[in-house]
N, C-alpha and C. Protein backbone atom coordinates (compact mmCIF):
# COMPACT_ATOMS: atom_id res chain seq x y z
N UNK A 1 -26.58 -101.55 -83.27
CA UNK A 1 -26.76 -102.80 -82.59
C UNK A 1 -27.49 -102.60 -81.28
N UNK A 2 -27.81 -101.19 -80.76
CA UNK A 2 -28.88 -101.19 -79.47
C UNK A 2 -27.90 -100.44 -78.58
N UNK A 3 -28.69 -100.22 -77.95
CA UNK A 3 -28.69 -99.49 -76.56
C UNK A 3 -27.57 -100.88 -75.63
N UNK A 4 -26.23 -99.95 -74.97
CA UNK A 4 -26.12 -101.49 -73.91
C UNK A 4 -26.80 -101.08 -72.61
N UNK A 5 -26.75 -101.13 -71.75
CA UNK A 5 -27.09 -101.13 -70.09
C UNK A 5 -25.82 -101.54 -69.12
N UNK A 6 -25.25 -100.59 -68.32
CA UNK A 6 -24.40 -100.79 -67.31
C UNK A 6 -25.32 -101.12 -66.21
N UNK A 7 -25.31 -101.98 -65.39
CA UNK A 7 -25.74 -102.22 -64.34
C UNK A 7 -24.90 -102.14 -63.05
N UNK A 8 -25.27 -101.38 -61.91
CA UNK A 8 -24.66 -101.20 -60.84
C UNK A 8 -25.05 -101.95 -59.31
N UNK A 9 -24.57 -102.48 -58.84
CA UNK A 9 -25.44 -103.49 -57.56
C UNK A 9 -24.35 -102.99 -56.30
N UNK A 10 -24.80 -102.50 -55.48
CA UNK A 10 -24.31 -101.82 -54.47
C UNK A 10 -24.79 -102.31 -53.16
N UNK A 11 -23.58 -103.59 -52.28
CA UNK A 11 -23.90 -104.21 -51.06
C UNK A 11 -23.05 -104.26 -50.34
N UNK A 12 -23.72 -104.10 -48.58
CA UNK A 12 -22.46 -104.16 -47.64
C UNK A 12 -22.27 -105.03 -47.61
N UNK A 13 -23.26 -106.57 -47.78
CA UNK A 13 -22.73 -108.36 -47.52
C UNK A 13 -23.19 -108.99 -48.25
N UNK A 14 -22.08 -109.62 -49.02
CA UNK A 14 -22.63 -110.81 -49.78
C UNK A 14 -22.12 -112.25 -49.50
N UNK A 15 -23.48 -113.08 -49.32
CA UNK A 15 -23.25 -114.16 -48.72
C UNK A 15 -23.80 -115.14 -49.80
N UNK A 16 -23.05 -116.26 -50.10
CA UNK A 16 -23.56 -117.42 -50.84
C UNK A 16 -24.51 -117.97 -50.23
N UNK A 17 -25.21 -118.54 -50.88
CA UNK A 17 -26.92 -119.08 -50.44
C UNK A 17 -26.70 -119.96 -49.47
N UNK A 18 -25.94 -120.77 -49.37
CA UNK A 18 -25.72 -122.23 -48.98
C UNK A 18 -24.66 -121.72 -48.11
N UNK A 19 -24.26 -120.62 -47.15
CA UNK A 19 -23.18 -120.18 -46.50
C UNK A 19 -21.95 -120.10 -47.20
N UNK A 20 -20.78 -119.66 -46.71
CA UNK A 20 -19.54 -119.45 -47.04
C UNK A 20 -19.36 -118.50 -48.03
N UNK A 21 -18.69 -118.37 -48.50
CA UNK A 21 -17.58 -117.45 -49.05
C UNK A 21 -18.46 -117.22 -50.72
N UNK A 22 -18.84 -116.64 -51.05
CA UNK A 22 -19.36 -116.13 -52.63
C UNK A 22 -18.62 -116.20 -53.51
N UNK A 23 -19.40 -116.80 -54.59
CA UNK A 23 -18.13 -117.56 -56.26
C UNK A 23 -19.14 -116.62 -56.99
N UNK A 24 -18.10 -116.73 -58.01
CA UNK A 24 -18.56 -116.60 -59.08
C UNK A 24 -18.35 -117.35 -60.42
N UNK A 25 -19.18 -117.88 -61.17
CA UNK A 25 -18.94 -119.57 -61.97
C UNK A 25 -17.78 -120.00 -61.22
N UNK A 26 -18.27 -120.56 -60.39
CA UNK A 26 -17.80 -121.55 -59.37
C UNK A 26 -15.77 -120.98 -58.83
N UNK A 27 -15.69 -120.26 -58.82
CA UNK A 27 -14.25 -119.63 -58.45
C UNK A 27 -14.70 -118.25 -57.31
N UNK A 28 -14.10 -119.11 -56.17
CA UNK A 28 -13.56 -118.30 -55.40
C UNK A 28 -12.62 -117.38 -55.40
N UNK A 29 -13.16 -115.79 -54.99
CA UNK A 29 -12.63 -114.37 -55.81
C UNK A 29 -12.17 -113.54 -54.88
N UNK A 30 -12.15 -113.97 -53.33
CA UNK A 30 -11.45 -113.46 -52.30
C UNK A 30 -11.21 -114.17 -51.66
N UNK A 31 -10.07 -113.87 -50.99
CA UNK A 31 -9.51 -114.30 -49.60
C UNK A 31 -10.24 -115.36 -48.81
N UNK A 32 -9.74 -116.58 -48.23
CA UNK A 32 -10.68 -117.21 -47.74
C UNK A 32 -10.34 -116.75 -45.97
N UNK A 33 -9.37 -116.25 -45.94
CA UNK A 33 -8.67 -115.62 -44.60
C UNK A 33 -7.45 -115.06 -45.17
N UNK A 34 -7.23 -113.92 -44.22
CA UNK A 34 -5.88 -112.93 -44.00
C UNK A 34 -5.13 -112.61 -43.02
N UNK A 35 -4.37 -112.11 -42.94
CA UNK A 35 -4.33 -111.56 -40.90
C UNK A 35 -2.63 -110.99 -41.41
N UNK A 36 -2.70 -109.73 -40.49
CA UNK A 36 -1.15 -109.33 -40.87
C UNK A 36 -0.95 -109.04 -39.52
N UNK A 37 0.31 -109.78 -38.70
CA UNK A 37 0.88 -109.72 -37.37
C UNK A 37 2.03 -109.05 -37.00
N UNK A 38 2.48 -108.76 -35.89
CA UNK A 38 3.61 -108.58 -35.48
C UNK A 38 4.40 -109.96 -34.37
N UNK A 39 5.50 -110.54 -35.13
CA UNK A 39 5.82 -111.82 -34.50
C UNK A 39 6.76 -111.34 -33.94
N UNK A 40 7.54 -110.28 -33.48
CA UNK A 40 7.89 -109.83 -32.35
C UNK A 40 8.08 -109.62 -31.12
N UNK A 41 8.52 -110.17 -30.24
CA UNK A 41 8.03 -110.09 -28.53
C UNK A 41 6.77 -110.61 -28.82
N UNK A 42 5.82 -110.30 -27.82
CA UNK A 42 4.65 -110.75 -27.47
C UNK A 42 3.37 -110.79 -29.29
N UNK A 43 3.59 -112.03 -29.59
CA UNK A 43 2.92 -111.92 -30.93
C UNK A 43 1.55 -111.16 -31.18
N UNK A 44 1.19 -110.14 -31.64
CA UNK A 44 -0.16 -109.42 -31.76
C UNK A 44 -0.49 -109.07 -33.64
N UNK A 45 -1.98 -109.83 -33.38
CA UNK A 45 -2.69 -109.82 -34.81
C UNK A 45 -3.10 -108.16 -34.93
N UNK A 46 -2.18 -107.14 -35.78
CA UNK A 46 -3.17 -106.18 -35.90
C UNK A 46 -4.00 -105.83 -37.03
N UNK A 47 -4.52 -106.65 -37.97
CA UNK A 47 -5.66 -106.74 -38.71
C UNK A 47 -5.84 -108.23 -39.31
N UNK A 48 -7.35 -108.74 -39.09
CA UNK A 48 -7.68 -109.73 -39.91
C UNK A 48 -8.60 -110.33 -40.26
N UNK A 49 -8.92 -111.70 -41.23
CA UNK A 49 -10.22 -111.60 -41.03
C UNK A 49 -10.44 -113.77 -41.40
N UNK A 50 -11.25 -113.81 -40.43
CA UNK A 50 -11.33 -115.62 -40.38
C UNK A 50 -9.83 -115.73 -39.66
N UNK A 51 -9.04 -115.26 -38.90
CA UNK A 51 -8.00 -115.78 -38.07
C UNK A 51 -8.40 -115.44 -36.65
N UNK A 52 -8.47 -116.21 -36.27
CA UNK A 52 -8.85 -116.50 -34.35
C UNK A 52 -7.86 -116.01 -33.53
N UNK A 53 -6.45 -116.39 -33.99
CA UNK A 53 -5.39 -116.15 -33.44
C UNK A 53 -3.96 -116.78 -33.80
N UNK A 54 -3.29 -116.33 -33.63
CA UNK A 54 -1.33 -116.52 -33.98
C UNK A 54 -1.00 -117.58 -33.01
N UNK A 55 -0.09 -118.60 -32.89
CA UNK A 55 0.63 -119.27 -31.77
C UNK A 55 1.61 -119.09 -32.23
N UNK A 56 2.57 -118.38 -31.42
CA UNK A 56 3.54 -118.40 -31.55
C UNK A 56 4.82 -120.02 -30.97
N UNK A 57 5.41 -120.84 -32.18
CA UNK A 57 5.45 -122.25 -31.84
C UNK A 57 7.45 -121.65 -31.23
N UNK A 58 8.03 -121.31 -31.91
CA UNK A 58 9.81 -120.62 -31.52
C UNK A 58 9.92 -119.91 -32.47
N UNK A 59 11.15 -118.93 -32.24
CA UNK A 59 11.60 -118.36 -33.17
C UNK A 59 11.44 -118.14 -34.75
N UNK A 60 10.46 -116.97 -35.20
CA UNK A 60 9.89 -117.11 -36.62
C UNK A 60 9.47 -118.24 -36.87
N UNK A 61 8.50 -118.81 -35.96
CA UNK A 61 7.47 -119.82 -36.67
C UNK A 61 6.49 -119.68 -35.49
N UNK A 62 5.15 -119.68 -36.72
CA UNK A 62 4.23 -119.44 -36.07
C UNK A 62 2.97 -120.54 -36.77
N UNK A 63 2.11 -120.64 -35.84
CA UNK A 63 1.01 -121.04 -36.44
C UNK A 63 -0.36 -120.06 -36.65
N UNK A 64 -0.97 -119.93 -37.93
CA UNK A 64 -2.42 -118.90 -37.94
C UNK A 64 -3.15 -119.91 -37.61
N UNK A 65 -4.29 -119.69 -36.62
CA UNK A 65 -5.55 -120.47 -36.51
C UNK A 65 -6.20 -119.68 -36.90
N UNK A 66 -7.65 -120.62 -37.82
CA UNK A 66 -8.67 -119.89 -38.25
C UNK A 66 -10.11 -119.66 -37.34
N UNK A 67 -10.84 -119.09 -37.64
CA UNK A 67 -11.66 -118.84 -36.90
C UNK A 67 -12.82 -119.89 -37.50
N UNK A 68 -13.05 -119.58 -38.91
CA UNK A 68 -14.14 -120.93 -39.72
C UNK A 68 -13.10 -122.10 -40.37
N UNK A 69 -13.40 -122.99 -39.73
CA UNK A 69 -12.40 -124.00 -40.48
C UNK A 69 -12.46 -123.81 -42.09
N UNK A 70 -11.71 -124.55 -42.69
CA UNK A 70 -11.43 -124.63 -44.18
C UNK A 70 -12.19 -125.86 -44.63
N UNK A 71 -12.89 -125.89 -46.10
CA UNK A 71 -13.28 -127.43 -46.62
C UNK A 71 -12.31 -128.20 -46.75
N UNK A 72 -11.75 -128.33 -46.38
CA UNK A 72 -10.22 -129.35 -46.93
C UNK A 72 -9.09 -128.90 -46.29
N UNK A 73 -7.80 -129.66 -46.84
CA UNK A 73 -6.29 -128.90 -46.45
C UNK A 73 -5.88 -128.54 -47.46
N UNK A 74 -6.57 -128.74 -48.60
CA UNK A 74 -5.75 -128.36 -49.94
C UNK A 74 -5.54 -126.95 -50.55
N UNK A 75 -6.28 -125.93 -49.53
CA UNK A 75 -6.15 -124.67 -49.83
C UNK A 75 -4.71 -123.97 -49.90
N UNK A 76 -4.40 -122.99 -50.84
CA UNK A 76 -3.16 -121.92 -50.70
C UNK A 76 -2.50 -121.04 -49.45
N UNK A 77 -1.89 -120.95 -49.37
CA UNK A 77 -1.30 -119.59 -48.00
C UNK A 77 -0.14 -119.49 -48.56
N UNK A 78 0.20 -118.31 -48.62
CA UNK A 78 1.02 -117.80 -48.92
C UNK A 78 1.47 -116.46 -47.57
N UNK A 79 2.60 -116.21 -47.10
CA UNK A 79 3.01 -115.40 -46.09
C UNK A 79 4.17 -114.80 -46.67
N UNK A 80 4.44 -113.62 -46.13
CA UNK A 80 5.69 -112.62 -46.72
C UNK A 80 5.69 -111.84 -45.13
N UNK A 81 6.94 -110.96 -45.29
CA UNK A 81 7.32 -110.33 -44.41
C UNK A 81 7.81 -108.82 -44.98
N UNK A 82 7.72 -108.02 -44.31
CA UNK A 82 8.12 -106.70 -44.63
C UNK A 82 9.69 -106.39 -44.64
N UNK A 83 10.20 -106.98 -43.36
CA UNK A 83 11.68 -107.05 -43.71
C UNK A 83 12.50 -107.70 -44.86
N UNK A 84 13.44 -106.58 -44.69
CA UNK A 84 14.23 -106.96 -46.25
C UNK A 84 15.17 -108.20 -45.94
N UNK A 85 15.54 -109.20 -46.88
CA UNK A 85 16.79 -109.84 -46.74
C UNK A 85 15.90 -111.28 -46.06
N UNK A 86 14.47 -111.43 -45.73
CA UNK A 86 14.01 -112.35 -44.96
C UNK A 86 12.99 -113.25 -45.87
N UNK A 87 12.88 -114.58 -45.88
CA UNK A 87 12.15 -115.44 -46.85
C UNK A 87 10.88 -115.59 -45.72
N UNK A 88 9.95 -116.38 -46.44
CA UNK A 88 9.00 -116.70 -45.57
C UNK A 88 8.60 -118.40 -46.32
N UNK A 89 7.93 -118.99 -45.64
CA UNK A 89 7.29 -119.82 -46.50
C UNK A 89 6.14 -120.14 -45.16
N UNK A 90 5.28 -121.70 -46.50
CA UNK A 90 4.31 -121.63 -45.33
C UNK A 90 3.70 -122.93 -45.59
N UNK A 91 3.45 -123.98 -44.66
CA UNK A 91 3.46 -125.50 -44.87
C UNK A 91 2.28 -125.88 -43.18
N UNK A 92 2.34 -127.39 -43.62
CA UNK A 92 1.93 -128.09 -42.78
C UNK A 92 0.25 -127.69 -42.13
N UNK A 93 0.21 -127.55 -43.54
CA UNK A 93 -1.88 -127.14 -44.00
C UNK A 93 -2.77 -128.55 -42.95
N UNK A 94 -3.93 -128.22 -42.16
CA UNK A 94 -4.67 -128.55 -41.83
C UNK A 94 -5.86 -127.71 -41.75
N UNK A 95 -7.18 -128.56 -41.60
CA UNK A 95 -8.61 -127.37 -41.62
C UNK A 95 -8.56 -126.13 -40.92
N UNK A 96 -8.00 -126.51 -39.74
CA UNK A 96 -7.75 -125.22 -38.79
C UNK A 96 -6.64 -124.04 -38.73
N UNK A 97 -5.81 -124.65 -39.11
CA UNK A 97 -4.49 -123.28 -38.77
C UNK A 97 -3.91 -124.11 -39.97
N UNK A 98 -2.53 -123.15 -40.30
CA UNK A 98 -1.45 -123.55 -40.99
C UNK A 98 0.04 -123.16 -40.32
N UNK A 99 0.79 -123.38 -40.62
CA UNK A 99 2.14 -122.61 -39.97
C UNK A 99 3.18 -121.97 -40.89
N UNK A 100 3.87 -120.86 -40.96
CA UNK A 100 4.35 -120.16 -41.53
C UNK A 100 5.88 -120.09 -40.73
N UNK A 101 6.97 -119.81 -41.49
CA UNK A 101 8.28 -119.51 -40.46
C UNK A 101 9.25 -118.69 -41.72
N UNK A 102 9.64 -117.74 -40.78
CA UNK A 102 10.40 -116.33 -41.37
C UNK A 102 11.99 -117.18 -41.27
N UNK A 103 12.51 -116.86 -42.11
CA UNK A 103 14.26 -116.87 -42.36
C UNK A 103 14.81 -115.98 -42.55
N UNK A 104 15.94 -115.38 -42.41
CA UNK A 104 16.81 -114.43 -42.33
C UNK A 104 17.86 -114.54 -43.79
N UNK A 105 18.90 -114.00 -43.92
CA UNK A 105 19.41 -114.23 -45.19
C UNK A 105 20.28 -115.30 -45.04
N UNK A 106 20.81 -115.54 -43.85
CA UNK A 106 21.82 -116.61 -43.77
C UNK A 106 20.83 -117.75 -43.00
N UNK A 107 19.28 -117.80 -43.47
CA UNK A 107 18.64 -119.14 -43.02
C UNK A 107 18.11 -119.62 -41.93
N UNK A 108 18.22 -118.54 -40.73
CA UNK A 108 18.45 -118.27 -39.47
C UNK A 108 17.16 -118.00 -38.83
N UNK A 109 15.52 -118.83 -38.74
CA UNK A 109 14.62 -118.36 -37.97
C UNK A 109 14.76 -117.41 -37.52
N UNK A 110 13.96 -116.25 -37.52
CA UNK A 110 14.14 -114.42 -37.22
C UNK A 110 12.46 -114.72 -36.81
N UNK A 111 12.53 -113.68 -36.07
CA UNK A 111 10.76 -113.28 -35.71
C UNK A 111 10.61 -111.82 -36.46
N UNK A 112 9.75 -111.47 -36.70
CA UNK A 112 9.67 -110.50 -37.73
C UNK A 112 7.68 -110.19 -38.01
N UNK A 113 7.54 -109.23 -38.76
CA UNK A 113 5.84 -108.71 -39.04
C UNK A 113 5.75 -109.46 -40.29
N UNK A 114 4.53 -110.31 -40.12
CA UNK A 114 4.40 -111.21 -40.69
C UNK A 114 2.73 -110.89 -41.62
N UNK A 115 2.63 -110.90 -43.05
CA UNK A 115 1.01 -111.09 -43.47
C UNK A 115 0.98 -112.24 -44.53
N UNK A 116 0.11 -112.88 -44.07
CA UNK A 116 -0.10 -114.07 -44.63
C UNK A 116 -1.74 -113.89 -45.90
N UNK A 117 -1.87 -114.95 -46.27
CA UNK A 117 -3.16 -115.13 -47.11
C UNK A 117 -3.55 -116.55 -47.78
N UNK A 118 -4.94 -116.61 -47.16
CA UNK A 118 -5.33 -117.76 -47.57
C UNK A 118 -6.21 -118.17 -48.57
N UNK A 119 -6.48 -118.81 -50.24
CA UNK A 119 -7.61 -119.02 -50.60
C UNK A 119 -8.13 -120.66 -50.98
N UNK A 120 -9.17 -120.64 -50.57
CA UNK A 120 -9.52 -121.33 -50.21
C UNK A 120 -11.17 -121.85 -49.82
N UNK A 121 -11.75 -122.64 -49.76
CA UNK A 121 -13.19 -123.35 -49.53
C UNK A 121 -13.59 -123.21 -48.11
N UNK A 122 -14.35 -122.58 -47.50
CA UNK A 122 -14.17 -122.78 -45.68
C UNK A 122 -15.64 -124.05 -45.56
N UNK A 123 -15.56 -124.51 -44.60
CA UNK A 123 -16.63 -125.90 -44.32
C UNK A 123 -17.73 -125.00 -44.17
């Protein structure tokens, strides 16, 4: 039936024509933002990418701001925590930030290291 051909394409940036984030048949295939923090004392982002910055709002709740807004609010985030015994969830989606808040086992806002993930359309 022939010869096949592997083809190899090797790039540091790939950018969709029309800006934003690169599909493939129309599905977005990474992250539209990430950021993994320490919500601890003085809140510090130590890796991320499209997050501007953390606000810390009280006790295990925080808000991520993004750095490129989002097309919509209808995008995903999902947040987890490294500590054991602690839930996370993550609500109250707008273009710019979202907010996330850590629970403890008995329900109890905890501050805690927090990595979140967003996918999603950016404007």
């Amino acid at each position: 039936m022939g010869d096949y051909l592997m083809s190899l394409i090797k790039a540091n940036d790939i950018q969709n024509a029309s800006g934003g984030i690169p599909t493939v048949k129309s599905q977005q295939l990474i992250p539209t933002a990430w950021v993994n923090f320490d919500g601890s004392g003085t809140v510090a982002i130590l890796d991320s990418e499209n997050v501007s910055s953390i606000t810390d709002i009280s006790t295990g709740t925080y808000e991520v701001n993004f750095t490129t807004t989002m097309a919509n609010a209808n995008y995903a985030a999902v947040s987890t925590t490294s500590t054991s015994r602690y839930n996370s969830s993550s609500g109250s989606h707008t273009t710019t930030k979202f907010k996330t808040m850590i629970k403890n086992d008995a329900a109890v806002t905890s501050d805690a290291a927090v990595s979140a993930m967003v996918m999603g359309g950016q404007a």
